[in-house]
N, C-alpha and C. Protein backbone atom coordinates (compact mmCIF):
# COMPACT_ATOMS: atom_id res chain seq x y z
N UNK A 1 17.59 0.87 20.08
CA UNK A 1 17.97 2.26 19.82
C UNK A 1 18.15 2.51 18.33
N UNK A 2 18.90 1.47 17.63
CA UNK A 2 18.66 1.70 15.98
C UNK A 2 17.60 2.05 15.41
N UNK A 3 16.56 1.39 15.90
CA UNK A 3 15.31 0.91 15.44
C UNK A 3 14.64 2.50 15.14
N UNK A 4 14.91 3.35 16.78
CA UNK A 4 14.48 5.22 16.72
C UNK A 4 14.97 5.83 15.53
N UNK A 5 16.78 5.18 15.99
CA UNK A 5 17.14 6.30 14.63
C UNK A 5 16.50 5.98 13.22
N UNK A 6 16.40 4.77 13.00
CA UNK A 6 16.34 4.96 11.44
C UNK A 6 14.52 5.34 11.39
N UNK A 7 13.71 5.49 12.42
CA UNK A 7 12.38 6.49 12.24
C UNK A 7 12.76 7.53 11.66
N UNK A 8 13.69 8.52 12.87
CA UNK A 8 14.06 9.40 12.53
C UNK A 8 14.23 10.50 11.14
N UNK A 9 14.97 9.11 10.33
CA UNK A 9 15.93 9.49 9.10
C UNK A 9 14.57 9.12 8.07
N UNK A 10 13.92 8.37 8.05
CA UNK A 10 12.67 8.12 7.22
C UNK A 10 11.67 9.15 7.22
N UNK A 11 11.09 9.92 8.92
CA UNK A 11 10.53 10.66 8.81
C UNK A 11 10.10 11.79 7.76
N UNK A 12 11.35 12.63 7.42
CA UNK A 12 11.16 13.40 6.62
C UNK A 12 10.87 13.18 4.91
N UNK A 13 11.28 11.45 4.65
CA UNK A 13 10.50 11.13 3.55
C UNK A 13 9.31 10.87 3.34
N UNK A 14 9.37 10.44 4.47
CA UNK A 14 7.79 10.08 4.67
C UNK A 14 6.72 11.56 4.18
N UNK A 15 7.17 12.29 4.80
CA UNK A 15 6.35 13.85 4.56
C UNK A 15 6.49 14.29 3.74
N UNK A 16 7.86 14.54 2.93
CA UNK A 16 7.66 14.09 1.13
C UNK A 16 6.93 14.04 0.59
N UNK A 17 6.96 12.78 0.87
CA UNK A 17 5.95 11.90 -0.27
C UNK A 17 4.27 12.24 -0.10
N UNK A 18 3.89 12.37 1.30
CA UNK A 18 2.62 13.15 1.55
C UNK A 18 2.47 14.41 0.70
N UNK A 19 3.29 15.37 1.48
CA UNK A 19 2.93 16.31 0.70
C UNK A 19 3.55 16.60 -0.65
N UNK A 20 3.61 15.65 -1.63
CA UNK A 20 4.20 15.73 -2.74
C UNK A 20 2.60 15.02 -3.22
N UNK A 21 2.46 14.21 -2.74
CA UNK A 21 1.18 13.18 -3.78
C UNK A 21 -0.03 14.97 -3.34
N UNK A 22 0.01 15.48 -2.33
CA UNK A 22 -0.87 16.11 -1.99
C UNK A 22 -1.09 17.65 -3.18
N UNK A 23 0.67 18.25 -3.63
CA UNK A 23 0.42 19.05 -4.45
C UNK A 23 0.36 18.72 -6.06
N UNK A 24 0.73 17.30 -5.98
CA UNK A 24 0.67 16.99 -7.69
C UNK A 24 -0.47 17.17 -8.64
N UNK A 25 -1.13 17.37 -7.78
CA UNK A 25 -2.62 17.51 -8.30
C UNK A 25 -3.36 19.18 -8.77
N UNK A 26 -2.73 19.89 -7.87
CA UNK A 26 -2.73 21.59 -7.88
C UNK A 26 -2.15 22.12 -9.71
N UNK A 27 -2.96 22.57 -9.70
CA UNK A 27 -2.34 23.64 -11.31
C UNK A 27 -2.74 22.91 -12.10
N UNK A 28 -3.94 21.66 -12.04
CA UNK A 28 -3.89 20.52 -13.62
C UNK A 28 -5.28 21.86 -14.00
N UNK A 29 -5.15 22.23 -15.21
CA UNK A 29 -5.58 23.24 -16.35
C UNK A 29 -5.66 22.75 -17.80
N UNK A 30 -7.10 22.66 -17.89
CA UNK A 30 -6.85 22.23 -19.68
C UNK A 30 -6.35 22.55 -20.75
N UNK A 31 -5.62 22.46 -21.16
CA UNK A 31 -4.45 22.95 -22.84
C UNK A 31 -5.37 23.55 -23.52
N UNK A 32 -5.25 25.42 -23.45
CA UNK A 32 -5.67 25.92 -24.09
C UNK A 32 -4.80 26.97 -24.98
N UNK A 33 -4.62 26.60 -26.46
CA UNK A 33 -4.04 27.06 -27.22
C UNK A 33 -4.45 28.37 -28.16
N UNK A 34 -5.52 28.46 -27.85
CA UNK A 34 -6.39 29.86 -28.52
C UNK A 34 -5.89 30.96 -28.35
N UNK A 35 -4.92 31.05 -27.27
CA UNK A 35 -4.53 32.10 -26.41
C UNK A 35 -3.11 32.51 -26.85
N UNK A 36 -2.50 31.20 -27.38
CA UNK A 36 -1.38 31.71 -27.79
C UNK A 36 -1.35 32.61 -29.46
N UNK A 37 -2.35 32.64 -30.17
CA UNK A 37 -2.47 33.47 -31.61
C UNK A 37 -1.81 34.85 -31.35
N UNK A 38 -2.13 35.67 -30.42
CA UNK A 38 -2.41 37.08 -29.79
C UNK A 38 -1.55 37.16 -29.14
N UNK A 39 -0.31 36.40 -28.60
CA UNK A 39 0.96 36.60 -28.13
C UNK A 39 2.11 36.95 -29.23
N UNK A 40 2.84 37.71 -28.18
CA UNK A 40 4.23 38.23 -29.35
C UNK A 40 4.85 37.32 -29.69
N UNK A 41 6.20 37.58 -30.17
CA UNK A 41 7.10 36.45 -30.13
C UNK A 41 7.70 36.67 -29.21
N UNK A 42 8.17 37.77 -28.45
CA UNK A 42 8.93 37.88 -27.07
C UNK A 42 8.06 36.64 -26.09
N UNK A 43 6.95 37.40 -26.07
CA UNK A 43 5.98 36.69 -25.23
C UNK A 43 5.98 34.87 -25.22
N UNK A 44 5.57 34.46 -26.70
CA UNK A 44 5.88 33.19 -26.84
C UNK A 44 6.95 32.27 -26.55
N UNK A 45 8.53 33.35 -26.44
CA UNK A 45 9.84 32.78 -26.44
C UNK A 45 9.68 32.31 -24.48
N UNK A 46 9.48 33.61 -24.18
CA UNK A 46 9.17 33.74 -22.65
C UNK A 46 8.30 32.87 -22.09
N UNK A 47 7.12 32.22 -22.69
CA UNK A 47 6.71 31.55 -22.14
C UNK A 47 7.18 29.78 -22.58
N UNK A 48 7.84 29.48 -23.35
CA UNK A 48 8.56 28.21 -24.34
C UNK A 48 9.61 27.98 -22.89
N UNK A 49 10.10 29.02 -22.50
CA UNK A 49 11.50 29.38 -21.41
C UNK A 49 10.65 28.60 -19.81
N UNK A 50 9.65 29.37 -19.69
CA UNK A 50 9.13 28.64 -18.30
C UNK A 50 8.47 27.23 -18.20
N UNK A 51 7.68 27.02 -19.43
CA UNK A 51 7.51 25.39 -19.73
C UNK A 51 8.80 24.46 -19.44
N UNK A 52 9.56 25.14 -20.40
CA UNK A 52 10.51 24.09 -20.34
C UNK A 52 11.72 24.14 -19.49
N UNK A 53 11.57 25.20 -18.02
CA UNK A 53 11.56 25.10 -16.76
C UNK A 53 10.72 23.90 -16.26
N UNK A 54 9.77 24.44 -16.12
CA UNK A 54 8.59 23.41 -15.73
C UNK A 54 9.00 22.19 -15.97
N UNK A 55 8.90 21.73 -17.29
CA UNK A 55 9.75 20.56 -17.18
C UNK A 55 10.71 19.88 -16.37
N UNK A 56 11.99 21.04 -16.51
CA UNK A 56 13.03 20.42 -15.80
C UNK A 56 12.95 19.96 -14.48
N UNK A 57 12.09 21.14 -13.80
CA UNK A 57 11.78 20.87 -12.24
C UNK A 57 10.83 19.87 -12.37
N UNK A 58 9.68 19.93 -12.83
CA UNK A 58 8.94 18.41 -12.26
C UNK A 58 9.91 16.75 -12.81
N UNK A 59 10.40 17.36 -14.14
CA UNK A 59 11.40 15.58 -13.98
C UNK A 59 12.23 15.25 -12.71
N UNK A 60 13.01 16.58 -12.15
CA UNK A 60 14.12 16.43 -11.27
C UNK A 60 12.63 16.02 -9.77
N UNK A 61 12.10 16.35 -9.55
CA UNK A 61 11.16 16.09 -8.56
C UNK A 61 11.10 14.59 -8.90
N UNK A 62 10.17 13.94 -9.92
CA UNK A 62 10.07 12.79 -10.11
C UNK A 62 11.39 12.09 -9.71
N UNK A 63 12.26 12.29 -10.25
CA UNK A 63 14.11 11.28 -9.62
C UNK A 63 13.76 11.60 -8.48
N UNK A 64 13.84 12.75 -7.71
CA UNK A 64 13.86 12.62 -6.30
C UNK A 64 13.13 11.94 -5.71
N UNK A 65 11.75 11.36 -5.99
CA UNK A 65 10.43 10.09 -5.51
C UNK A 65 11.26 9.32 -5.85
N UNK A 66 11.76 8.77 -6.83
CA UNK A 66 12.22 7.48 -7.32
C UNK A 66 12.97 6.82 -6.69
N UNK A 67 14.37 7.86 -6.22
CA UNK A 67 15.01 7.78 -5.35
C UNK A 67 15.02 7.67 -3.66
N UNK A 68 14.14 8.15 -3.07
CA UNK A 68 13.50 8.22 -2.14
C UNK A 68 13.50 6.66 -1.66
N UNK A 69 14.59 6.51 -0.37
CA UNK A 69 14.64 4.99 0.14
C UNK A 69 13.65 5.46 1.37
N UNK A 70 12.52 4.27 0.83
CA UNK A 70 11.40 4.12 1.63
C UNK A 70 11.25 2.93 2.13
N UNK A 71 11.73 3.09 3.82
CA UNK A 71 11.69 2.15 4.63
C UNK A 71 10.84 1.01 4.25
N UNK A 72 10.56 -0.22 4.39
CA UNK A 72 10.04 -1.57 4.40
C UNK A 72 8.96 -1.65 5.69
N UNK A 73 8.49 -0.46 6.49
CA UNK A 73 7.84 -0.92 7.87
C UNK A 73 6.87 0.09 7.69
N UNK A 74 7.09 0.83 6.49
CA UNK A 74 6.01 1.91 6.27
C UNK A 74 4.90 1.25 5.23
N UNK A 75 3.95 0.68 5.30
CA UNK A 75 2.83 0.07 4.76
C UNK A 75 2.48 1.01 3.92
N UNK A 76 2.49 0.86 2.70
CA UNK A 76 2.17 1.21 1.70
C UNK A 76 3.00 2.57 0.80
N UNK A 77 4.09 2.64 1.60
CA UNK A 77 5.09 3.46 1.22
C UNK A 77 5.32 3.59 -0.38
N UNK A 78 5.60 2.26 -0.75
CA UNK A 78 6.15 2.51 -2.23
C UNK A 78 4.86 2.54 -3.27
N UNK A 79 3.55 2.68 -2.96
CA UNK A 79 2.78 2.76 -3.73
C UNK A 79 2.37 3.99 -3.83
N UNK A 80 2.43 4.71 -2.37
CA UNK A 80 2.44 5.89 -2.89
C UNK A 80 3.60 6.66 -3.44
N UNK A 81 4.90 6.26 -3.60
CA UNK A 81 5.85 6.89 -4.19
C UNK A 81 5.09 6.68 -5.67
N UNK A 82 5.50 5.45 -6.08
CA UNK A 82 4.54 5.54 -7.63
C UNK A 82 3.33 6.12 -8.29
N UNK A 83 2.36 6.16 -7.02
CA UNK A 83 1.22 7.47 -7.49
C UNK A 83 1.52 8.66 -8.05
N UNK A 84 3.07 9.30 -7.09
CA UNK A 84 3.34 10.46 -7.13
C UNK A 84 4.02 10.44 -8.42
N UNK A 85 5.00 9.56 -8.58
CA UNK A 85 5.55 9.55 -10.09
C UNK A 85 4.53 9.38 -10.97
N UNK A 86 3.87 8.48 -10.77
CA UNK A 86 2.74 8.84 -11.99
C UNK A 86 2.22 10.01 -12.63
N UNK A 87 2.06 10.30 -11.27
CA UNK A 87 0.98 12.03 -11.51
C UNK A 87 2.31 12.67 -12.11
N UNK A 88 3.30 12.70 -11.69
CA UNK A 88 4.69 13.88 -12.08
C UNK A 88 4.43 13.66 -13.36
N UNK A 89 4.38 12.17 -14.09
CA UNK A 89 5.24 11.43 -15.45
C UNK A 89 3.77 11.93 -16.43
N UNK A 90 2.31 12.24 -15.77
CA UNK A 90 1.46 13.05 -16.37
C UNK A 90 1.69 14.51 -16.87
N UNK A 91 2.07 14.98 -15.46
CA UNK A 91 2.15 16.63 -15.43
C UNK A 91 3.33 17.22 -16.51
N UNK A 92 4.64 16.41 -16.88
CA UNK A 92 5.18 16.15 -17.89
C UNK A 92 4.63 16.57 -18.92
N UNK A 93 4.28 15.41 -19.60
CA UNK A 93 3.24 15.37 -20.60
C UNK A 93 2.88 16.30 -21.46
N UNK A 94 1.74 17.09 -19.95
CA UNK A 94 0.93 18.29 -20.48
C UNK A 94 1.74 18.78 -20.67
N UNK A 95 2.66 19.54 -20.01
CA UNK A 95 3.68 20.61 -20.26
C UNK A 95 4.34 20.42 -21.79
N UNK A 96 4.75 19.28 -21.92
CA UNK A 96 4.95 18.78 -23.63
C UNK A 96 4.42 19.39 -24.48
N UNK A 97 3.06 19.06 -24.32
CA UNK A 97 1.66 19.15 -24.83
C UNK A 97 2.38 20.65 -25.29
N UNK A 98 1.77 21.15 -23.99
CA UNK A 98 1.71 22.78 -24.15
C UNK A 98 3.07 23.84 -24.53
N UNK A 99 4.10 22.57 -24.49
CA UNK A 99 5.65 23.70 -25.40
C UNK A 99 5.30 22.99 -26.72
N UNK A 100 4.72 21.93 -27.13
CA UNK A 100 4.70 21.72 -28.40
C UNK A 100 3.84 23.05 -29.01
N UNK A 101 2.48 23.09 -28.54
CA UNK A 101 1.79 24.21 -28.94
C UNK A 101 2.23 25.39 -29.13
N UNK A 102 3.11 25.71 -28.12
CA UNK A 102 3.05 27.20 -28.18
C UNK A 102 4.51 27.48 -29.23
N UNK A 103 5.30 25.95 -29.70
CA UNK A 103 6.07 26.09 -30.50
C UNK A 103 6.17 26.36 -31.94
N UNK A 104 4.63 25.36 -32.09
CA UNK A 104 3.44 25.45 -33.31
C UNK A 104 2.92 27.31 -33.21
N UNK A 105 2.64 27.65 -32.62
CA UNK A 105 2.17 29.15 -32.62
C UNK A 105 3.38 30.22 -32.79
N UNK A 106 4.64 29.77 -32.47
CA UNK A 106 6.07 30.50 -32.66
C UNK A 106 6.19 30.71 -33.90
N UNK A 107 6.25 28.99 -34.63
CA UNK A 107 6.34 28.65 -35.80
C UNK A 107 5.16 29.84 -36.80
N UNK A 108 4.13 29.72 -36.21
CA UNK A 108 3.19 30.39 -37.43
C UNK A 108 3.12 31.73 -37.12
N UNK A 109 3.14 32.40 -36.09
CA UNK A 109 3.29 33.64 -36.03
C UNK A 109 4.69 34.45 -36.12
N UNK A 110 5.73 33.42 -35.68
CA UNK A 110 6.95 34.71 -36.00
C UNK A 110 8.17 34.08 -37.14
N UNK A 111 7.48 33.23 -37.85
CA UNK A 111 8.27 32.19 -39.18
C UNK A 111 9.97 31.97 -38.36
N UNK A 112 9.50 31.07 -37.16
CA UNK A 112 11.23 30.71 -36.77
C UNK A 112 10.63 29.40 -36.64
């Protein structure tokens, strides 16, 4: 009878982690900075604000994989937790990438 419950309690990590490796991949867009010249500075501040949203939520996602106690009977469980952090510890990155840029474009268009 243990054996059900702790299915149970795994289940919903299990689906997690599926559909987490499944959307990490959605929204990858190449860093295009051309676009930011022709923005305001409202505009630029506003968008500096949702990056580095973005950020916060995909790091806090990544802890939550990390964290994620993944049963020992699920074959291949923890490799796909690490795929998914991978891809997160990418998607990062870009977002970097792209508040560095658009910080560089703050910088030259509104001298802050």
């Amino acid at each position: 009878m243990r054996q059900a419950s702790n299915a149970k309690k795994s289940s919903p990590a299990i689906f997690l982690l599926l559909s987490l490796t499944a959307c990490s991949s959605l929204g990858q867009r190449p860093l295009d900075s051309s676009g930011y010249a022709g923005m305001t500075c409202v505009e630029l501040n506003q968008q500096i604000a949702r990056t580095a949203a973005d950020i916060s939520r995909v790091a806090i996602q990544r802890g939550n994989t990390a964290r994620t106690d993944i049963p020992t009977w699920v074959l291949g469980g923890r490799q796909v937790a690490d795929k998914v952090m991978e891809r997160q510890s990418k998607r990062i990155a870009r977002l970097q990438e792209e508040q560095q840029a658009l910080t560089a474009a703050r910088r030259a268009n509104c001298g802050v």
